[in-house]
Protein backbone atom coordinates (compact mmCIF):
# COMPACT_ATOMS: atom_id res chain seq x y z
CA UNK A 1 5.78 16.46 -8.89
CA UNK A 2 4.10 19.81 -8.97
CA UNK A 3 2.82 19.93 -12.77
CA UNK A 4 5.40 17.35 -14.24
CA UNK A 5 4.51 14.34 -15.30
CA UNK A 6 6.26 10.95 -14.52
CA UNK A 7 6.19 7.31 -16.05
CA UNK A 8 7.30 4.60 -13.34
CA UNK A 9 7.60 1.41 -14.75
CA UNK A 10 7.64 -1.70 -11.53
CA UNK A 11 9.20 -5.02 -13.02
CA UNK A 12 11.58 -7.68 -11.72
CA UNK A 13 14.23 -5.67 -12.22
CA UNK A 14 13.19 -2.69 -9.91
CA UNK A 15 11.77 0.93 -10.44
CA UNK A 16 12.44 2.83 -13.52
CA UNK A 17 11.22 6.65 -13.72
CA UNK A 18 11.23 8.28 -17.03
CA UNK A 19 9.91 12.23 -17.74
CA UNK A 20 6.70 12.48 -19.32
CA UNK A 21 3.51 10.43 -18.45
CA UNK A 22 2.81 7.30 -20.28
CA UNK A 23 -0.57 6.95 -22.23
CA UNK A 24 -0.64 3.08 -21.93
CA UNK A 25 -0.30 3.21 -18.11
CA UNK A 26 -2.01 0.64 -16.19
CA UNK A 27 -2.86 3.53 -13.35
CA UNK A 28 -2.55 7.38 -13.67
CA UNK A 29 -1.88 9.40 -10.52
CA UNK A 30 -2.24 12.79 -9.86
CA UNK A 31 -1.55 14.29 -6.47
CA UNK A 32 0.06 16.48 -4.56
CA UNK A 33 3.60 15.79 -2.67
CA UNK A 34 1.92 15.72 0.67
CA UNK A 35 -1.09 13.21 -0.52
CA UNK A 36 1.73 11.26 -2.07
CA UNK A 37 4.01 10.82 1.06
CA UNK A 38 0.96 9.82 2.63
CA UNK A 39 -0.42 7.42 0.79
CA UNK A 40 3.04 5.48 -0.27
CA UNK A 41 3.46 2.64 1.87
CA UNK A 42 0.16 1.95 2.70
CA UNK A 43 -1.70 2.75 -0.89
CA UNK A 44 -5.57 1.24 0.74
CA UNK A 45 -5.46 4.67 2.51
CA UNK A 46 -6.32 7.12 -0.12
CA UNK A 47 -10.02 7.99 0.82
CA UNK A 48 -9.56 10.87 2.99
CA UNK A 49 -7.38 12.33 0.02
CA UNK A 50 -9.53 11.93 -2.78
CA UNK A 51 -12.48 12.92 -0.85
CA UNK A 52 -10.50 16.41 -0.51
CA UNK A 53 -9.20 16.17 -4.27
CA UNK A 54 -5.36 15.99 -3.56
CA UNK A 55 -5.33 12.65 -5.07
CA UNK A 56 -6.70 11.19 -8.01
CA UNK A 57 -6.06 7.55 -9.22
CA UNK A 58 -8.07 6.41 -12.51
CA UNK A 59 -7.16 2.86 -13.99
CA UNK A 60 -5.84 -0.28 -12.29
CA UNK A 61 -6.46 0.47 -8.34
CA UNK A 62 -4.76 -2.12 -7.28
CA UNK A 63 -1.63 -1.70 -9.32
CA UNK A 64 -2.05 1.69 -7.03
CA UNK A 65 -1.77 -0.29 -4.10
CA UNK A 66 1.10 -2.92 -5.75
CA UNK A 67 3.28 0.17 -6.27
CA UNK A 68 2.61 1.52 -2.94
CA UNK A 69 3.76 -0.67 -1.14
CA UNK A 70 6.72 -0.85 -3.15
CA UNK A 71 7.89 1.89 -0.84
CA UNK A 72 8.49 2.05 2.60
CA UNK A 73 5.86 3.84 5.08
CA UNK A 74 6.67 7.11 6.24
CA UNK A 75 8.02 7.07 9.95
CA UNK A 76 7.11 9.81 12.06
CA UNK A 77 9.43 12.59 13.01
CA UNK A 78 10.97 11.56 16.56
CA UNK A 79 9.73 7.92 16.40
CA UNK A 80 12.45 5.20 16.79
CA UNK A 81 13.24 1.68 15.61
């Protein structure tokens, strides 16, 4: 977030976030919140935001979309259930 760097680690066990970015990571990310928000939940999406170079994924792409869709997808404000 913003210029920080985060390690998540995705195992059996669930999600564990640590400071600092990991140099043995399977995929590095770099984006900003908003291309972030988007993109969790339905990681095959990510064209339109590294075409405009708010997101950047080098490594494992589909570890990208594994961990994605770890995470819900955003609803939209005033949708309902």
């Amino acid at each position: 977030m913003g210029r920080e760097s985060f390690t998540l680690t995705a195992s059996a066990e669930g999600l564990r976030i640590e400071p600092d970015a990991d140099a043995d990571a399977d995929v590095r990310v770099s984006a900003t919140v908003a291309a972030l928000r988007a993109t969790l939940g339905k990681g095959d999406d990510t064209r339109p935001f590294e075409a405009t170079g708010e997101l950047t994924i080098t490594g494992d792409r589909a570890a990208f979309t594994r961990l994605s869709h770890c995470f819900p997808a955003p609803t939209p404000a005033g949708a309902t259930s």
